[in-house]
Protein backbone atom coordinates (compact mmCIF):
# COMPACT_ATOMS: atom_id res chain seq x y z
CA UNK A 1 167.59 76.35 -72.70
CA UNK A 2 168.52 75.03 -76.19
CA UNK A 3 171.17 76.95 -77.93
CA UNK A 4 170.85 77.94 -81.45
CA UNK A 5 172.85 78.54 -84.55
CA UNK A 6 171.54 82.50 -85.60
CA UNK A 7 172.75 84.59 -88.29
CA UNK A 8 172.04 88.60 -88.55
CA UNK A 9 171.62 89.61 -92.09
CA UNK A 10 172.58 93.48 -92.51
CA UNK A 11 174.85 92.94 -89.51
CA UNK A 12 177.12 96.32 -90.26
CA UNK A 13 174.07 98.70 -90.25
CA UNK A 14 172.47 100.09 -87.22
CA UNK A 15 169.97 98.18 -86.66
CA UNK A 16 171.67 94.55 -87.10
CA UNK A 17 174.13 96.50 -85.05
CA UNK A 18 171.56 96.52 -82.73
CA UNK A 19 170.50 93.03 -82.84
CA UNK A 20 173.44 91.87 -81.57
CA UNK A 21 173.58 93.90 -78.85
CA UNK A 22 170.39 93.09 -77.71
CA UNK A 23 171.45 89.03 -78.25
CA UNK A 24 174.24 90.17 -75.64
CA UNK A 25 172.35 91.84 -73.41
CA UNK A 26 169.58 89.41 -73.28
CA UNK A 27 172.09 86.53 -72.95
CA UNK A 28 170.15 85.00 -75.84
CA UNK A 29 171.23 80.78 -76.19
CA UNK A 30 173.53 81.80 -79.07
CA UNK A 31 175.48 78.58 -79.96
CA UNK A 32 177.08 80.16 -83.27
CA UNK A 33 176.72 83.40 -84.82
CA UNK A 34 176.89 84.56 -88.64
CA UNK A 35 176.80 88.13 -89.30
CA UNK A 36 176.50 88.35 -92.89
CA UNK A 37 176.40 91.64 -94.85
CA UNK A 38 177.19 93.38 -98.57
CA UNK A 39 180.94 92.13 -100.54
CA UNK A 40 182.38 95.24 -99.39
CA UNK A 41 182.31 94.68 -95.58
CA UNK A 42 183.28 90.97 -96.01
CA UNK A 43 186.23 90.21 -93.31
CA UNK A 44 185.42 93.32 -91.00
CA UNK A 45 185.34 92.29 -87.64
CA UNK A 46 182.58 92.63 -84.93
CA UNK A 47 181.94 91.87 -81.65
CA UNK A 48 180.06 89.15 -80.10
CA UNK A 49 180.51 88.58 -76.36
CA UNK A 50 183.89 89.50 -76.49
CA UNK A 51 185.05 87.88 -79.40
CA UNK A 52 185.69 89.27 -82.94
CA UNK A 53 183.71 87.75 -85.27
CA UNK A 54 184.25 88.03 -89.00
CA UNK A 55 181.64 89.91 -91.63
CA UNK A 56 180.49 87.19 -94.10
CA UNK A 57 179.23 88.07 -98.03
CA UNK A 58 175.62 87.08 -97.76
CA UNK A 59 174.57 84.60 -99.86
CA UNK A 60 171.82 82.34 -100.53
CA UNK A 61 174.07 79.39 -98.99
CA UNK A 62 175.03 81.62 -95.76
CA UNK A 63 171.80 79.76 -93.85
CA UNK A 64 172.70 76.27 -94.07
CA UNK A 65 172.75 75.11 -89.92
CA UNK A 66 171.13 78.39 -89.03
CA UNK A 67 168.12 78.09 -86.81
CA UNK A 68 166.97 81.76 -86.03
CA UNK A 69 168.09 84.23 -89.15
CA UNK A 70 167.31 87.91 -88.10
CA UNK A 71 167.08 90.61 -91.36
CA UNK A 72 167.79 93.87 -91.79
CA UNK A 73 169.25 94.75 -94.68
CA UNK A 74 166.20 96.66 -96.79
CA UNK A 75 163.47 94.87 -98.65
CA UNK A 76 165.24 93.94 -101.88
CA UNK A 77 168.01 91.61 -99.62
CA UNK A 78 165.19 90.34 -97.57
CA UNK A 79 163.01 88.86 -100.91
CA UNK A 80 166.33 87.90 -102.28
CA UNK A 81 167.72 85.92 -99.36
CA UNK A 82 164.67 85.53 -97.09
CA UNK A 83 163.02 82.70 -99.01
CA UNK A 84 166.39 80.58 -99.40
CA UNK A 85 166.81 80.98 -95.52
CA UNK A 86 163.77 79.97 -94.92
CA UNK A 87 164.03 76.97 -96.98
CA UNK A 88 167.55 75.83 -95.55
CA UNK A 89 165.51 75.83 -91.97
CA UNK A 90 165.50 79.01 -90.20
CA UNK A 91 163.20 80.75 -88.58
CA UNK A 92 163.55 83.76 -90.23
CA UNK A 93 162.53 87.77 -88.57
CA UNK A 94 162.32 90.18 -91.22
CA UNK A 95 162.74 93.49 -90.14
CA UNK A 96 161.94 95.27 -93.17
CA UNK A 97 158.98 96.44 -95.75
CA UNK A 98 159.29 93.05 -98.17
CA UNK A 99 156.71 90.76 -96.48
CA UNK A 100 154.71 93.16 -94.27
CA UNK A 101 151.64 93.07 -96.57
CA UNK A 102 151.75 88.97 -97.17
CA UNK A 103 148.36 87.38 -96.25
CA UNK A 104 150.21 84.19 -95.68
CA UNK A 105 153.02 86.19 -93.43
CA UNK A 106 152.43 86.56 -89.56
CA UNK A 107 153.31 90.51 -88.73
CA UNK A 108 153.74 90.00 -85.51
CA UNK A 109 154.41 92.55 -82.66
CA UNK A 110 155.30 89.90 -79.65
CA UNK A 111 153.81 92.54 -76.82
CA UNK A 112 150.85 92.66 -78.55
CA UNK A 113 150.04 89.13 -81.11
CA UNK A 114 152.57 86.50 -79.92
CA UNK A 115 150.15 84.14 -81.20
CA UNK A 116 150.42 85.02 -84.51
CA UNK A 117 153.69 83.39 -84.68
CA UNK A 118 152.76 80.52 -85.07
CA UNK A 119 151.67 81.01 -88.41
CA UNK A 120 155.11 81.74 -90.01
CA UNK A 121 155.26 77.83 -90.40
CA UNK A 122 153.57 78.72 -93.89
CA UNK A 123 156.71 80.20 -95.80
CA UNK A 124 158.78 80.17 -92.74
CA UNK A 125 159.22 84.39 -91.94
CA UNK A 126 157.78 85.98 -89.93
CA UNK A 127 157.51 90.32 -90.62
CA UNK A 128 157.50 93.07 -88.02
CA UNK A 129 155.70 96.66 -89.12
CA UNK A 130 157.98 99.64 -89.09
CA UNK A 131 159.41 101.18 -86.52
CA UNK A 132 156.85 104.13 -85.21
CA UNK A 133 153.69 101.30 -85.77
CA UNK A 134 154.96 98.84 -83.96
CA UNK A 135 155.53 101.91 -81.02
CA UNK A 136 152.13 102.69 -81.55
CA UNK A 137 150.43 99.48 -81.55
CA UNK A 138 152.03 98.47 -78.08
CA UNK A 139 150.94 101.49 -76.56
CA UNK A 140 147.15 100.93 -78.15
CA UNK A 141 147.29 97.38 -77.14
CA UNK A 142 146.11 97.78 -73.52
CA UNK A 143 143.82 100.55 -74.19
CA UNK A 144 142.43 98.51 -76.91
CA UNK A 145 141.74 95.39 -74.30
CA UNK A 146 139.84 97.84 -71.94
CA UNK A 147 137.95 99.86 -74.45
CA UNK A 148 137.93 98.09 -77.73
CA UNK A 149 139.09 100.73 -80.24
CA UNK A 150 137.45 100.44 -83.63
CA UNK A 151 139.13 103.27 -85.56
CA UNK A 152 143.04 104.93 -85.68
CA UNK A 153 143.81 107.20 -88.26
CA UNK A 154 147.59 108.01 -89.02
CA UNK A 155 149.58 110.19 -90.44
CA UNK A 156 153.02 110.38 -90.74
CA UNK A 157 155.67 112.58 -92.82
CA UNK A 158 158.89 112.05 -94.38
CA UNK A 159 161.61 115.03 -94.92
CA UNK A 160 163.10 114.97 -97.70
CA UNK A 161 166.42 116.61 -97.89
């Protein structure tokens, strides 16, 4: 398999956290990997397959030579430095709220549209829905194929503290 140049934008938080991981543990073709996060965790070191790899500022250059950039680091970063990655090349997975309602931006659930990938060639990103929908949809997904479901309603609360 191919290797590719990825970088994980929000890399300190838990969920880039959690990308690489998962990169690891899926022994993802990772040729070179740029975690790239806020000024103030700039030179912090994190671990990739054993190695410490060093926290860069994120910046609209960080993407040149990236092929696969993987976001989450909250919707303002993603319409800040989505588009620019985008444009230097990569393929770019948004994990948060910025493009989810874009008519010309695939949200895509792989378990349940893989297909729709293929239209991120538009603007280049492709958006995943939140968390306890895209839980929900893969779930419905199979029940939907035998029984064609025509309605869900939702609800969901927030605490706040």
């Amino acid at each position: 398999m191919k290797q590719v140049n990825v970088a994980v934008a929000g890399a300190t938080g838990a969920v880039g956290a959690e990308m690489i991981r998962t990169l690891e543990r899926r022994n993802f073709p990772v040729k070179n990997i740029r975690l790239l996060a806020s000024e103030r965790s700039v030179g912090k070191k994190l671990k990739f397959r054993g190695a410490d790899v060093a926290v860069e500022k994120m910046t609209k250059d960080s993407f040149k030579g990236i092929n696969i950039a993987l976001f989450s680091a909250g919707a303002s970063r993603s319409l800040e430095f989505c588009p620019a990655a985008a444009q230097a090349g990569a393929v770019v997975v948004d994990n948060s709220s910025a493009f989810r309602m874009e008519p010309d931006i695939p949200l895509v659930v792989p378990e349940v549209n893989p297909h729709a990938i293929a239209q991120y060639r538009k603007r280049g990103i492709i958006a995943n829905p939140n968390c306890s929908t895209i839980q929900m949809v893969v779930v419905l997904k199979p029940i939907h194929d035998a029984a064609k479901i025509r309605r869900i309603v939702v609800s969901s609360r927030s605490r706040r503290l």
